[in-house]
ModelCIF file with pLDDT and N, C-alpha, C, O atoms, coordinates in Angstrom:
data_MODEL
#
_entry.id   MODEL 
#
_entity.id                         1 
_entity.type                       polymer 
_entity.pdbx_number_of_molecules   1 
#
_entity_poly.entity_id                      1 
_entity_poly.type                           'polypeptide(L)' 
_entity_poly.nstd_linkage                   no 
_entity_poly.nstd_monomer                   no 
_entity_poly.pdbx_seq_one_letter_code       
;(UNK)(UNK)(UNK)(UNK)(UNK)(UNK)(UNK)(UNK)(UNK)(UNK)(UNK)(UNK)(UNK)(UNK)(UNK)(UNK)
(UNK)(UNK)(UNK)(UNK)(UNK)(UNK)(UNK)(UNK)(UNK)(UNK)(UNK)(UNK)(UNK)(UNK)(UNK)(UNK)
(UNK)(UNK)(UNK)(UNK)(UNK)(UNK)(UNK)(UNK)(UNK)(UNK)(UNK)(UNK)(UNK)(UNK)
;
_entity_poly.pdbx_seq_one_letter_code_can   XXXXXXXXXXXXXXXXXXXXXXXXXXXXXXXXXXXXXXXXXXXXXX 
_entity_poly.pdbx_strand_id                 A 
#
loop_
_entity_poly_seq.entity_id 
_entity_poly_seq.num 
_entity_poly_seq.mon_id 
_entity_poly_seq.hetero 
1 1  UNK n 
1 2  UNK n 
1 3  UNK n 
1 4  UNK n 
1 5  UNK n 
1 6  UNK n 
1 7  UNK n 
1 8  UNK n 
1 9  UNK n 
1 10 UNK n 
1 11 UNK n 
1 12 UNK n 
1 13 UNK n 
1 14 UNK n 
1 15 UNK n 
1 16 UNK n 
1 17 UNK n 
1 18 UNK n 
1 19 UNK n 
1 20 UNK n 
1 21 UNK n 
1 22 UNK n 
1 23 UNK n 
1 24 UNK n 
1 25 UNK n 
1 26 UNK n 
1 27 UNK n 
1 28 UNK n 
1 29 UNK n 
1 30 UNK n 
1 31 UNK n 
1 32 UNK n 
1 33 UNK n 
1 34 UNK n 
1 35 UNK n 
1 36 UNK n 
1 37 UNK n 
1 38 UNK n 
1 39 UNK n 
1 40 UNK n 
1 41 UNK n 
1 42 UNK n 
1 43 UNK n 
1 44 UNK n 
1 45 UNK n 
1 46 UNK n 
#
_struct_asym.id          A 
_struct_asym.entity_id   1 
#
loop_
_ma_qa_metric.id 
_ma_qa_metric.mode 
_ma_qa_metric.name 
_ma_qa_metric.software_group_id 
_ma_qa_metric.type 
1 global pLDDT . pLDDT 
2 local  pLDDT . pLDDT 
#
_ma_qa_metric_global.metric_id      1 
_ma_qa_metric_global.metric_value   97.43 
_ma_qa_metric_global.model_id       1 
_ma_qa_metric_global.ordinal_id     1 
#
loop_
_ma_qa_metric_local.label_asym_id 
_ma_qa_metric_local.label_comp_id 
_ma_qa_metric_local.label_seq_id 
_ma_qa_metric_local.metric_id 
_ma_qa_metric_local.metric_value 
_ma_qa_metric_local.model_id 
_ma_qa_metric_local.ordinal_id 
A UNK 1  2 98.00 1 1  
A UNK 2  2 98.00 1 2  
A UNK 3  2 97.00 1 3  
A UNK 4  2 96.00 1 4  
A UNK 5  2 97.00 1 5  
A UNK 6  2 98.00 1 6  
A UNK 7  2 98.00 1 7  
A UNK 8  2 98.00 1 8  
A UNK 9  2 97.00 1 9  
A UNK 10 2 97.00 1 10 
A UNK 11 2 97.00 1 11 
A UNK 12 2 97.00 1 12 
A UNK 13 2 96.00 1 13 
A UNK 14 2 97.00 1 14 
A UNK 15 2 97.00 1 15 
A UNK 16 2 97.00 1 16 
A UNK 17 2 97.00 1 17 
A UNK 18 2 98.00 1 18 
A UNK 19 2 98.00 1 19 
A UNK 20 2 98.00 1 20 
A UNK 21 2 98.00 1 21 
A UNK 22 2 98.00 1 22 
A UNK 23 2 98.00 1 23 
A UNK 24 2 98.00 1 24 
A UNK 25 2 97.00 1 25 
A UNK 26 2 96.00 1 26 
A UNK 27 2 95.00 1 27 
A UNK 28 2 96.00 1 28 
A UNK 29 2 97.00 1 29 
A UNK 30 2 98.00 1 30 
A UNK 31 2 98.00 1 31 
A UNK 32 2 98.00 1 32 
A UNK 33 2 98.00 1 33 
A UNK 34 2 98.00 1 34 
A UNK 35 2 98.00 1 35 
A UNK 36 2 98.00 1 36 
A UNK 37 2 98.00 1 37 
A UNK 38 2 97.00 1 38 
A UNK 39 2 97.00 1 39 
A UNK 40 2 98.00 1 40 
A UNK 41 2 98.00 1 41 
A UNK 42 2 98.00 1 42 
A UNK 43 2 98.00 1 43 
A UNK 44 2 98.00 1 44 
A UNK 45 2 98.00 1 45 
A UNK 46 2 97.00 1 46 
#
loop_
_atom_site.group_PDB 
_atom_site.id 
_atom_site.type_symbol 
_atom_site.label_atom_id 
_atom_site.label_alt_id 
_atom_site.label_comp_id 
_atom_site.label_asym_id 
_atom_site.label_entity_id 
_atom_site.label_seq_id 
_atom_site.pdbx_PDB_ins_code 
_atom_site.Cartn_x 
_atom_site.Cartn_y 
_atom_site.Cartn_z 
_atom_site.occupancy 
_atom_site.B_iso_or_equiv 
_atom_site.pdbx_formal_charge 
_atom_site.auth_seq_id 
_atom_site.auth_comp_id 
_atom_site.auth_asym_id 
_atom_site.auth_atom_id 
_atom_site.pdbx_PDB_model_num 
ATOM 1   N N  . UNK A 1 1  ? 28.270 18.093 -19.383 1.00 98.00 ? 1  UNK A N  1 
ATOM 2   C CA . UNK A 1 1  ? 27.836 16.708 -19.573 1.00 98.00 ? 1  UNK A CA 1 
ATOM 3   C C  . UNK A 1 1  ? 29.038 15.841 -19.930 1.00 98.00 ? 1  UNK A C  1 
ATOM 4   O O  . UNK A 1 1  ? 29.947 16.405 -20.539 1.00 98.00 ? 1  UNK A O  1 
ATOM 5   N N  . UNK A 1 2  ? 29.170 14.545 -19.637 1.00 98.00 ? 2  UNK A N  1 
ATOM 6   C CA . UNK A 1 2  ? 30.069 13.632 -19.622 1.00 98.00 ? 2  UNK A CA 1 
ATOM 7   C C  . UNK A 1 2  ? 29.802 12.462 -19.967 1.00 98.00 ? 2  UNK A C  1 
ATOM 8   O O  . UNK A 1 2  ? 29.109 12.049 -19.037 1.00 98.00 ? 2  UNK A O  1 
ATOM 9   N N  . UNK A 1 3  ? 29.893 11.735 -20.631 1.00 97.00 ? 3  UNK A N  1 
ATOM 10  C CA . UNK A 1 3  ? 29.397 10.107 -20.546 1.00 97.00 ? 3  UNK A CA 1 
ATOM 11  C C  . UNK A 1 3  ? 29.228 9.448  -19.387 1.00 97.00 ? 3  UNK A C  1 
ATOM 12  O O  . UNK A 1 3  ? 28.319 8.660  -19.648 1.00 97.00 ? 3  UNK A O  1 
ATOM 13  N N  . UNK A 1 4  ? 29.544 9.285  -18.264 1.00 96.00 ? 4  UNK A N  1 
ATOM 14  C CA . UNK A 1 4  ? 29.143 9.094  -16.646 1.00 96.00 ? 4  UNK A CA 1 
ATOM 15  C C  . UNK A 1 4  ? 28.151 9.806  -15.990 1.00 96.00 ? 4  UNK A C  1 
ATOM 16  O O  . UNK A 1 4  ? 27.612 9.308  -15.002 1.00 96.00 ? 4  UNK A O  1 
ATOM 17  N N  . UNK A 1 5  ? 27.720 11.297 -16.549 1.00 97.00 ? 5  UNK A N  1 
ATOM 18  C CA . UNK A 1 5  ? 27.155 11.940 -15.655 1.00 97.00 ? 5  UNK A CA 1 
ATOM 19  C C  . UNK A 1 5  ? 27.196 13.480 -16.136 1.00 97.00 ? 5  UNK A C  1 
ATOM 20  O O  . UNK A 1 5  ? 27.258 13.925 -17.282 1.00 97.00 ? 5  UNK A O  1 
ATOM 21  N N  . UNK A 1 6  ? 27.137 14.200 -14.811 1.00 98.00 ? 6  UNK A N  1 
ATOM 22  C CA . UNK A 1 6  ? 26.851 15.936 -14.704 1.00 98.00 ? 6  UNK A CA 1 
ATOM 23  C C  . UNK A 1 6  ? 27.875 16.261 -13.838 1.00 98.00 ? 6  UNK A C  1 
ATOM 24  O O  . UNK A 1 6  ? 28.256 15.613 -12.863 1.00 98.00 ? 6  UNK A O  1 
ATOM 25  N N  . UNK A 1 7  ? 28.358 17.464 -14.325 1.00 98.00 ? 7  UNK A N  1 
ATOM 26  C CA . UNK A 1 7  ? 29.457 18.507 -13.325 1.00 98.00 ? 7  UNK A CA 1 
ATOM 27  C C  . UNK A 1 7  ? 28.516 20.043 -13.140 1.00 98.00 ? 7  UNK A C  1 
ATOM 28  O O  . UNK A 1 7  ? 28.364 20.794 -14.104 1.00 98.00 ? 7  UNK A O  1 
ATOM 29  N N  . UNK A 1 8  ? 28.122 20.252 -12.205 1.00 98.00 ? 8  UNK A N  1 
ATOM 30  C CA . UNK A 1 8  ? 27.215 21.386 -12.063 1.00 98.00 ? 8  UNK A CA 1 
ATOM 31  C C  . UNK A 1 8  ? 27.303 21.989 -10.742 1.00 98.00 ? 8  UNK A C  1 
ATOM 32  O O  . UNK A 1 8  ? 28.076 21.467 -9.939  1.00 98.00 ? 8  UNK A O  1 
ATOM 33  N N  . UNK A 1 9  ? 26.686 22.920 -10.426 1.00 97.00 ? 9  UNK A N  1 
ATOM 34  C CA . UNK A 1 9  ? 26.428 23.516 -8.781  1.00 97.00 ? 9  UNK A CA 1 
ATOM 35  C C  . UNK A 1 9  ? 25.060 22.405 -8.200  1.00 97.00 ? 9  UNK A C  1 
ATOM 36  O O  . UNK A 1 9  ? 24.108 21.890 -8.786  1.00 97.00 ? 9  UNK A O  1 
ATOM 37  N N  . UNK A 1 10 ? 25.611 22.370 -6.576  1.00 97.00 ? 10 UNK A N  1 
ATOM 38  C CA . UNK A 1 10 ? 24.658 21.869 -6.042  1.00 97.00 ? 10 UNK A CA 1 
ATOM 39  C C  . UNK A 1 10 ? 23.130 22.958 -5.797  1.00 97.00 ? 10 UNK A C  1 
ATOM 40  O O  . UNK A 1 10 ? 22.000 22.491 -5.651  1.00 97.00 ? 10 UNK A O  1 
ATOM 41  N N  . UNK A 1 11 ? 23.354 23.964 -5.801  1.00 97.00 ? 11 UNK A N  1 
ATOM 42  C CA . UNK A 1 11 ? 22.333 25.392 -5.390  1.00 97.00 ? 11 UNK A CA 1 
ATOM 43  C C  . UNK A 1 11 ? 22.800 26.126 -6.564  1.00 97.00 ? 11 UNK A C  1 
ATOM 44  O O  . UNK A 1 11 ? 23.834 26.246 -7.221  1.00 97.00 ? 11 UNK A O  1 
ATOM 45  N N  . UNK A 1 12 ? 21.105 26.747 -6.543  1.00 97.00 ? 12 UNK A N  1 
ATOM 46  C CA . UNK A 1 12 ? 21.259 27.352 -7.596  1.00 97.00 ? 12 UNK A CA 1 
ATOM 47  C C  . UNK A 1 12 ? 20.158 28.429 -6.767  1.00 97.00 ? 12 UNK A C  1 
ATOM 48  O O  . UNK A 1 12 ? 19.555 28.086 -5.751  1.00 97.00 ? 12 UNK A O  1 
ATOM 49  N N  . UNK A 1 13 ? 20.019 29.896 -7.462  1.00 96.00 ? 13 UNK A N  1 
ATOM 50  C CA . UNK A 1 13 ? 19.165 31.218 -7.095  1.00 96.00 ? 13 UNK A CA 1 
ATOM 51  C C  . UNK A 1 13 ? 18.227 30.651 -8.077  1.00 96.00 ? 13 UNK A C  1 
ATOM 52  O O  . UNK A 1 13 ? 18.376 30.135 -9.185  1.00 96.00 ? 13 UNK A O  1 
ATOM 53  N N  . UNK A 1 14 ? 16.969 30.969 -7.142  1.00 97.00 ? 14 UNK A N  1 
ATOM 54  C CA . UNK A 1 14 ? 15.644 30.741 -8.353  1.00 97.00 ? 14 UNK A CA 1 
ATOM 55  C C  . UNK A 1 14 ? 15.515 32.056 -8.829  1.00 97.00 ? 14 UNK A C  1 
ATOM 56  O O  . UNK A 1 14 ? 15.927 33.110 -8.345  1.00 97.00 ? 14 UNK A O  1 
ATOM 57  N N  . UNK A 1 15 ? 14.782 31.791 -10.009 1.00 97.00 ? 15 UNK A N  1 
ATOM 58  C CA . UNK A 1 15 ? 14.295 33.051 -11.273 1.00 97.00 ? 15 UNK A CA 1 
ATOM 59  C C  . UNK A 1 15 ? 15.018 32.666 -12.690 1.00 97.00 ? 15 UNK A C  1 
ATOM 60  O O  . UNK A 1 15 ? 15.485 31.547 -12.905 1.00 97.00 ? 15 UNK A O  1 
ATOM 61  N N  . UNK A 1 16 ? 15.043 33.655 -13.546 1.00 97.00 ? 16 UNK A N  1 
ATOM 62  C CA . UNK A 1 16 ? 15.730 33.357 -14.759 1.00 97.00 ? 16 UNK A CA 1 
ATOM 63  C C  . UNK A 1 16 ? 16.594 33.094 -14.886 1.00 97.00 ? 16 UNK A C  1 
ATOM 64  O O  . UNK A 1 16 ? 17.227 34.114 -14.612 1.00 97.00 ? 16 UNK A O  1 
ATOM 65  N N  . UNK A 1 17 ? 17.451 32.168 -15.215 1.00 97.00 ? 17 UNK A N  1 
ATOM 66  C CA . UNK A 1 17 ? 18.923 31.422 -15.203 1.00 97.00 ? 17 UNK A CA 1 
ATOM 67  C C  . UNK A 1 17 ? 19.066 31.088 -16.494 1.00 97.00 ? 17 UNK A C  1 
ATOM 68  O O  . UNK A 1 17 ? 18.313 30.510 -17.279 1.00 97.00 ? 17 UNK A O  1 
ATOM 69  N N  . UNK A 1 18 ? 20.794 31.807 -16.658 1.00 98.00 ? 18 UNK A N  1 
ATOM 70  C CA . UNK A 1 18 ? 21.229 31.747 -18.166 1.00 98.00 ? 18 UNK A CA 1 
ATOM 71  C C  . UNK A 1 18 ? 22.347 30.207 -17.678 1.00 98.00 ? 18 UNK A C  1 
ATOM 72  O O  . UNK A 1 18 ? 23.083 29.798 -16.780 1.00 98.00 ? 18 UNK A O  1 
ATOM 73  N N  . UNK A 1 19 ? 21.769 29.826 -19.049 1.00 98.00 ? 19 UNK A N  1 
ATOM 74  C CA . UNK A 1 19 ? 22.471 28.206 -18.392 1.00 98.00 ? 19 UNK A CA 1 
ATOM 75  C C  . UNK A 1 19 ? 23.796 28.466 -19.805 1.00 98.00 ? 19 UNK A C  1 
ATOM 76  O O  . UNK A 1 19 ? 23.674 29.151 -20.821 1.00 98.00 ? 19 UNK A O  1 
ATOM 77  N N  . UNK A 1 20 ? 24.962 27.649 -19.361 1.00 98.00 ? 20 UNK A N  1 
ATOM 78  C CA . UNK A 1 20 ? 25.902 26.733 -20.144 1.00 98.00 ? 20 UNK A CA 1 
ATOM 79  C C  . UNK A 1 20 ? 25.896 25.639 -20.201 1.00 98.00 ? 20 UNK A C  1 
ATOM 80  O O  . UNK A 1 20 ? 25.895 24.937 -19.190 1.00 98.00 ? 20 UNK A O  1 
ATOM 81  N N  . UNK A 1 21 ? 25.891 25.164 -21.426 1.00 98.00 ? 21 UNK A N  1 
ATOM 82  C CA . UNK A 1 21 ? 25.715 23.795 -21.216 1.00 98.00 ? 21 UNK A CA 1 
ATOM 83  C C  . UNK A 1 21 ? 26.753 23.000 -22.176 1.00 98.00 ? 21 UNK A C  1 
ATOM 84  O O  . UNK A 1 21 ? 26.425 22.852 -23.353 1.00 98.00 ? 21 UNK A O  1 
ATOM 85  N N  . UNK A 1 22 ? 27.931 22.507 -21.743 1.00 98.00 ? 22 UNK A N  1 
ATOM 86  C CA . UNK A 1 22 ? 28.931 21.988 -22.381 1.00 98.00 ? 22 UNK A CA 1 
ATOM 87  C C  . UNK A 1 22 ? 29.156 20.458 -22.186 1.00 98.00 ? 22 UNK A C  1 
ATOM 88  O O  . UNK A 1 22 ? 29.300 19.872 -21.113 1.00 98.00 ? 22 UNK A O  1 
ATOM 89  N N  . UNK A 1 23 ? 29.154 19.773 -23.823 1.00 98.00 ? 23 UNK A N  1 
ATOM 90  C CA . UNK A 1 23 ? 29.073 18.227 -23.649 1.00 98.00 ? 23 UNK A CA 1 
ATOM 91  C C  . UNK A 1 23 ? 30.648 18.054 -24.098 1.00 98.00 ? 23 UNK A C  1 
ATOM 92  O O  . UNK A 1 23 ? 31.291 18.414 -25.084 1.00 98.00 ? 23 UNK A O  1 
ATOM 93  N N  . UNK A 1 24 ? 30.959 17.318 -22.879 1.00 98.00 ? 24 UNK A N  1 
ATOM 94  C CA . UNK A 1 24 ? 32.540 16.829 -23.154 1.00 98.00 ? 24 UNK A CA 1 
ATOM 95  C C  . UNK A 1 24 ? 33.140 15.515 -23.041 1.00 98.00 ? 24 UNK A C  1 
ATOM 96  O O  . UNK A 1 24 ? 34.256 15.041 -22.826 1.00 98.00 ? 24 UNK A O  1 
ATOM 97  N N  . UNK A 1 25 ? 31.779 15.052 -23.305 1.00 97.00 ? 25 UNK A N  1 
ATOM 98  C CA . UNK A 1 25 ? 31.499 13.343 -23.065 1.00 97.00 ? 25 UNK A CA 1 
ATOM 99  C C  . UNK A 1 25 ? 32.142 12.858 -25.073 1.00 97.00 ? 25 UNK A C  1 
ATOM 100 O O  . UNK A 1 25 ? 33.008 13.454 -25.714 1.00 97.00 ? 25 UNK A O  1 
ATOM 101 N N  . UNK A 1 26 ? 31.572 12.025 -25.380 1.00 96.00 ? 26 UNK A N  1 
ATOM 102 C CA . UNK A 1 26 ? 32.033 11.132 -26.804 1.00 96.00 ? 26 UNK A CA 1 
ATOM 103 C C  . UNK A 1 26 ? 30.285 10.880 -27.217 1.00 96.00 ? 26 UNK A C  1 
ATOM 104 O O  . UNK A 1 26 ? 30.143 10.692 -28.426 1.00 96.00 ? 26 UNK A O  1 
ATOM 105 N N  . UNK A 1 27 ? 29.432 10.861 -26.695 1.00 95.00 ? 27 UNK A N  1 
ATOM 106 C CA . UNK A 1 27 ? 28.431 10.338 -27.113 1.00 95.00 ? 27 UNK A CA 1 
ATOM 107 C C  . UNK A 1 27 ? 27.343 12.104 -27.060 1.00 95.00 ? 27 UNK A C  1 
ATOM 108 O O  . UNK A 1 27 ? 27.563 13.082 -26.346 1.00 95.00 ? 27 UNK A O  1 
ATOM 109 N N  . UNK A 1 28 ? 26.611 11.975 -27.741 1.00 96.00 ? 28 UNK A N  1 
ATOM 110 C CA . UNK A 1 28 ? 25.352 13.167 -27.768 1.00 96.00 ? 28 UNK A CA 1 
ATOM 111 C C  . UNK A 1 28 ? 24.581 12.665 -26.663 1.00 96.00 ? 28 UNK A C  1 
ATOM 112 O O  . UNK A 1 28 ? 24.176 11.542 -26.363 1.00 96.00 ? 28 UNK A O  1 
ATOM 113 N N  . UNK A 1 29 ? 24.449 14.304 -25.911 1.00 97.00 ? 29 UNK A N  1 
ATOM 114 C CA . UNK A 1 29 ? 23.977 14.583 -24.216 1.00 97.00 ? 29 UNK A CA 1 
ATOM 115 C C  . UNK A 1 29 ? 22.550 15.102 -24.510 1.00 97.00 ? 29 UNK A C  1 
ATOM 116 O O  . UNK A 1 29 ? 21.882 14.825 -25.506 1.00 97.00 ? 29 UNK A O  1 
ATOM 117 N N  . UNK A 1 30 ? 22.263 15.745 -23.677 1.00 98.00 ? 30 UNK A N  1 
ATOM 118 C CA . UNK A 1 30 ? 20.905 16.687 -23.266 1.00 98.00 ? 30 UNK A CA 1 
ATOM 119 C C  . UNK A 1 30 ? 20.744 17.080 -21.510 1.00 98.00 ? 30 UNK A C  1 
ATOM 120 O O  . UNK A 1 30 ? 20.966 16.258 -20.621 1.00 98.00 ? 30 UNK A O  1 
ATOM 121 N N  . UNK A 1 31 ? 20.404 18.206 -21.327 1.00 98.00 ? 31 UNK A N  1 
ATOM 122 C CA . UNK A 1 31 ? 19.977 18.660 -19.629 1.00 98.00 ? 31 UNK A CA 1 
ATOM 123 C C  . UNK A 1 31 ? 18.615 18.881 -19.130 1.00 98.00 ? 31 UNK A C  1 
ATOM 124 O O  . UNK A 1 31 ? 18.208 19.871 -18.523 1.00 98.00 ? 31 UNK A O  1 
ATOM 125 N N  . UNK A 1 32 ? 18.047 17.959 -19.426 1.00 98.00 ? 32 UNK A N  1 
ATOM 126 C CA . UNK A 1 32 ? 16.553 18.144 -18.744 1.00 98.00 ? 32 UNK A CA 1 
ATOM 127 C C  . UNK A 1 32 ? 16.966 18.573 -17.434 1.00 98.00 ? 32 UNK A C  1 
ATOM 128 O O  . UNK A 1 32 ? 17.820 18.041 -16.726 1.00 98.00 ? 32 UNK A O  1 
ATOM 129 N N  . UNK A 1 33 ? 15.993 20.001 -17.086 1.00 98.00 ? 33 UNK A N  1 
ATOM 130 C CA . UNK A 1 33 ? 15.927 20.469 -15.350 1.00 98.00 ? 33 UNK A CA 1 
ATOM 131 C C  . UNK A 1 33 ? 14.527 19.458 -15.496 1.00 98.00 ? 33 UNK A C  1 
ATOM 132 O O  . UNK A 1 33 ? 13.661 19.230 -16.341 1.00 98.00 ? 33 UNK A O  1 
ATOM 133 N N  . UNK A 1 34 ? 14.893 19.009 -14.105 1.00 98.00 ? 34 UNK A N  1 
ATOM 134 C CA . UNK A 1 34 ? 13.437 17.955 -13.615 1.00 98.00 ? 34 UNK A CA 1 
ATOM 135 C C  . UNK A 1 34 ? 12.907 18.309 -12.092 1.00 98.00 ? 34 UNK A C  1 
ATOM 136 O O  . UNK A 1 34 ? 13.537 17.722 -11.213 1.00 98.00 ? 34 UNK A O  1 
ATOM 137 N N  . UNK A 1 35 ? 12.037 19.024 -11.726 1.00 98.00 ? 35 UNK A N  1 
ATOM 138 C CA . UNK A 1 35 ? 11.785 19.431 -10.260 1.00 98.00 ? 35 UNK A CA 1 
ATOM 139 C C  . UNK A 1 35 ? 10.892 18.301 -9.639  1.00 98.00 ? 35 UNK A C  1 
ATOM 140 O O  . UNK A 1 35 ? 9.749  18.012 -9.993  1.00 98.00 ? 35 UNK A O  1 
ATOM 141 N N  . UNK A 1 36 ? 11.651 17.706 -8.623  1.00 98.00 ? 36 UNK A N  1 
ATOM 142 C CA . UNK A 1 36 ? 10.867 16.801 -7.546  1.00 98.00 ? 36 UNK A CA 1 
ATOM 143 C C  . UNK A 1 36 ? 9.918  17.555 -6.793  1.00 98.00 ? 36 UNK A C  1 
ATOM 144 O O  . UNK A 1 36 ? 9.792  18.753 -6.542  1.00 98.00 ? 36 UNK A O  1 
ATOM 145 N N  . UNK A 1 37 ? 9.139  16.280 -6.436  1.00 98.00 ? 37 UNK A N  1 
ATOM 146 C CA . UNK A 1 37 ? 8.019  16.237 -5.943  1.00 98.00 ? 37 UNK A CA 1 
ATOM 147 C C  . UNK A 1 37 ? 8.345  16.218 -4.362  1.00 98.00 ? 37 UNK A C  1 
ATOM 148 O O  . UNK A 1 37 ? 9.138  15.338 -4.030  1.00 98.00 ? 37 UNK A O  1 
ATOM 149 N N  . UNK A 1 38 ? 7.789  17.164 -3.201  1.00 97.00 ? 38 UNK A N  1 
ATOM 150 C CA . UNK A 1 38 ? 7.858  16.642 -2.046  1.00 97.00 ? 38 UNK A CA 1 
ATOM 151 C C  . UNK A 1 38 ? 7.757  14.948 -1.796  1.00 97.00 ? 38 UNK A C  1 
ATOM 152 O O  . UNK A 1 38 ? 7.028  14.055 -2.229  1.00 97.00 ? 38 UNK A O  1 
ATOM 153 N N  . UNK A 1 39 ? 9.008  15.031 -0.769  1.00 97.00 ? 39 UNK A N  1 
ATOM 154 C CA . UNK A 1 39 ? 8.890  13.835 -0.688  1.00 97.00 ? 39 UNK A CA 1 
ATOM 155 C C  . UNK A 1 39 ? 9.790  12.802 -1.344  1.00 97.00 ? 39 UNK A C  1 
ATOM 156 O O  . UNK A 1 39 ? 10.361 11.966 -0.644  1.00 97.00 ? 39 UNK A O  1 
ATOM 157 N N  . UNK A 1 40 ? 9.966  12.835 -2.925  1.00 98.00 ? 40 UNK A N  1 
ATOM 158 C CA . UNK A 1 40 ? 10.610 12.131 -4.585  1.00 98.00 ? 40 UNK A CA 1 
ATOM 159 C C  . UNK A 1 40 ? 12.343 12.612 -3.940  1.00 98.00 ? 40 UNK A C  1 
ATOM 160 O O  . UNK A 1 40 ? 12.789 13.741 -3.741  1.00 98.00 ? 40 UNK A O  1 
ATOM 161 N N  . UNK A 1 41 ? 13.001 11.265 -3.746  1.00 98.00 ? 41 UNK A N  1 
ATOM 162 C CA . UNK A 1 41 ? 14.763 11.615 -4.263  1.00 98.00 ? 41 UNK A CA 1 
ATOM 163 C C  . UNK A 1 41 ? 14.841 11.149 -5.497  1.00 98.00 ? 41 UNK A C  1 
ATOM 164 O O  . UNK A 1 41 ? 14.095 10.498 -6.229  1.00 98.00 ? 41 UNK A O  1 
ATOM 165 N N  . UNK A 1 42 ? 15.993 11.659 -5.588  1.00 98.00 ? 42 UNK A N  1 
ATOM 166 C CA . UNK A 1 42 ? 16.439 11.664 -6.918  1.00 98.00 ? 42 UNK A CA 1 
ATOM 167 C C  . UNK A 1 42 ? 16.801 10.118 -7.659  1.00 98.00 ? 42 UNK A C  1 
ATOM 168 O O  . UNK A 1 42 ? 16.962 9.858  -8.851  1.00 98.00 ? 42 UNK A O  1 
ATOM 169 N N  . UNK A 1 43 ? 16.862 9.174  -6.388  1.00 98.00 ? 43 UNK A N  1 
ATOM 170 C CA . UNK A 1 43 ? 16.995 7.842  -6.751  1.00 98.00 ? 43 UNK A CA 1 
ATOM 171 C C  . UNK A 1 43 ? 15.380 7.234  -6.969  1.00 98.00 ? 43 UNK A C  1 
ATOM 172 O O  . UNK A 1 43 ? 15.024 6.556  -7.934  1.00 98.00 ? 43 UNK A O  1 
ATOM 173 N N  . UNK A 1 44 ? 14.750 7.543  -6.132  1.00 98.00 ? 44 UNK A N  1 
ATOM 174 C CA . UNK A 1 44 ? 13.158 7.563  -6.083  1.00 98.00 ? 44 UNK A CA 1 
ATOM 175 C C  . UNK A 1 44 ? 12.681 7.939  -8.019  1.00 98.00 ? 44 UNK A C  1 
ATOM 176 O O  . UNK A 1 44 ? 11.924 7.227  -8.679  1.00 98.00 ? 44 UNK A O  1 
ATOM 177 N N  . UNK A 1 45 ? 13.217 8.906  -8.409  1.00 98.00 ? 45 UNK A N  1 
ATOM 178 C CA . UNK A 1 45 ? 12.775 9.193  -9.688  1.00 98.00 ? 45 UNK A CA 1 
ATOM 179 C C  . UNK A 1 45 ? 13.401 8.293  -10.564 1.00 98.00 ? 45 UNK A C  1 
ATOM 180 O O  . UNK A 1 45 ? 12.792 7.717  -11.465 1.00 98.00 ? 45 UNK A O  1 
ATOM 181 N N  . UNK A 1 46 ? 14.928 8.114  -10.266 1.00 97.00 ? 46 UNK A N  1 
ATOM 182 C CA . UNK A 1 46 ? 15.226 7.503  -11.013 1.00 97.00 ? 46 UNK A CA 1 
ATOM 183 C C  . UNK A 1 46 ? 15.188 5.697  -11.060 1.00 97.00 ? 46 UNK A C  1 
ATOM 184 O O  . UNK A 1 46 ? 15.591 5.097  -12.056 1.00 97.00 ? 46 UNK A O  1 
#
């Protein structure tokens, strides 16, 4: 996490996933996973 944004993989393997999650931004982050809806982009959600 960053103050601009996310550095991550575009694909990921489904099933149990051990996540890292490193904030290297100045401000306090968080990583909600959010699964779209057929259909929903990601600008659409947002």
């Amino acid at each position: 996490a960053t103050d601009s944004g996310f550095e991550a993989p575009d694909r990921v393997p489904a099933g149990l996933r051990h996540i890292v999650f490193e904030n290297r931004g100045t401000q306090i982050h968080e990583g909600m996973l959010v699964k779209l809806p057929d259909g929903m982009r990601a600008q659409d959600y947002v």
